[in-house]
C-alpha atoms as a PDB file:
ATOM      1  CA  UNK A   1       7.461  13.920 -19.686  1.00  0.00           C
ATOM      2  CA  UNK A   2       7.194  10.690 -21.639  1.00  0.00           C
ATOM      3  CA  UNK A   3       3.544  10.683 -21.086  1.00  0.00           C
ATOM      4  CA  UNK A   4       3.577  14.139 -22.617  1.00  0.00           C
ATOM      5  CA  UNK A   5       5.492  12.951 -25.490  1.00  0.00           C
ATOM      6  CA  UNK A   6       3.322  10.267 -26.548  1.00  0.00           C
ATOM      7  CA  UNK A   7       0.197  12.161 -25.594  1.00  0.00           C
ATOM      8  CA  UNK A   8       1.593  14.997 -28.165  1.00  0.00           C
ATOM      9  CA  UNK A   9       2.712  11.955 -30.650  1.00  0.00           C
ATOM     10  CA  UNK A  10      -0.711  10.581 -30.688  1.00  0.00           C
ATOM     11  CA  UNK A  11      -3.052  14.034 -30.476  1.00  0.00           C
ATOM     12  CA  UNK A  12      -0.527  16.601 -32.396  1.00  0.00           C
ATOM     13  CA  UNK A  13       2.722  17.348 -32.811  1.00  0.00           C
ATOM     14  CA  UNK A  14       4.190  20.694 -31.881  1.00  0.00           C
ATOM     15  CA  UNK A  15       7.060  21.072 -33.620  1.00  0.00           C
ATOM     16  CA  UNK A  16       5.462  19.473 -36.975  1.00  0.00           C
ATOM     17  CA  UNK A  17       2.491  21.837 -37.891  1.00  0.00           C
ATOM     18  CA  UNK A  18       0.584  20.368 -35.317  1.00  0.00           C
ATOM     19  CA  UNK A  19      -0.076  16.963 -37.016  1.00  0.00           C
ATOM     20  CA  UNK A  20       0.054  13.225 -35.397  1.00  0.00           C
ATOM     21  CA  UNK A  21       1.199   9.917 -36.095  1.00  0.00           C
ATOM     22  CA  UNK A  22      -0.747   6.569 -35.879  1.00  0.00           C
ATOM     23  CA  UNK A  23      -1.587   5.210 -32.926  1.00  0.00           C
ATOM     24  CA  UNK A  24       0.272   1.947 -33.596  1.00  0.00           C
ATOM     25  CA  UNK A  25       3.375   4.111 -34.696  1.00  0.00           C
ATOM     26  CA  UNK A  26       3.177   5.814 -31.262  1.00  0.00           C
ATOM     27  CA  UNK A  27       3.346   2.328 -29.396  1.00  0.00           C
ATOM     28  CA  UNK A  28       6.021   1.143 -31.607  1.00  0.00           C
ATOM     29  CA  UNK A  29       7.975   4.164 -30.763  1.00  0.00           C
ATOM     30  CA  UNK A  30       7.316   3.694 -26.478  1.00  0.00           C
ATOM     31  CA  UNK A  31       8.188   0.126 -27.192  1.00  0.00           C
ATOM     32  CA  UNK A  32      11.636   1.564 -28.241  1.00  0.00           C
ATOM     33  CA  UNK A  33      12.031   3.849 -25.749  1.00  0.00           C
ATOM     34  CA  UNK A  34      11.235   1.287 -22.400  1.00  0.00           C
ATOM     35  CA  UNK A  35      13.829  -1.122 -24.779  1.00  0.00           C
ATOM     36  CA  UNK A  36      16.601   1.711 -24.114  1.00  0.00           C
ATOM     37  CA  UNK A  37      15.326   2.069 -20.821  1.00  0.00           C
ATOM     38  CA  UNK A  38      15.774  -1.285 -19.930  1.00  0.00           C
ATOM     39  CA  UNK A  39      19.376  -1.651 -21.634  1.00  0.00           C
ATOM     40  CA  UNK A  40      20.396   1.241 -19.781  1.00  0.00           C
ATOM     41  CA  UNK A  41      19.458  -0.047 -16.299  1.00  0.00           C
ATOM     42  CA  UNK A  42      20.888  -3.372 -17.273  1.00  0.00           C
ATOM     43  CA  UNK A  43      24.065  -2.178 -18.316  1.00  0.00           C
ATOM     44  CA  UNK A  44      24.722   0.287 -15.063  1.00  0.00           C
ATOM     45  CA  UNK A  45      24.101   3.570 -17.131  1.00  0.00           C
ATOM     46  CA  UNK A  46      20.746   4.010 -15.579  1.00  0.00           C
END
């Protein structure tokens, strides 16, 4: 699913007309996502 997600991020965007986002943006925003990840696992949520 995140795959997906970044995959749609980078080539289009569903629910936004079909546009994308910078690559660089899309990294920025996995970088954010493995950071909450990580926290999560840390902290015993995960």
């Amino acid at each position: 699913m995140i795959d997906a997600w970044n995959s749609q991020l980078i080539h289009g965007r569903p629910w936004m007309d079909g546009t994308s986002i910078a690559g660089s943006s899309a990294r920025e925003h996995m970088v954010r996502l493995f950071s909450a990840y990580n926290y999560a696992i840390k902290s015993g949520i995960l």
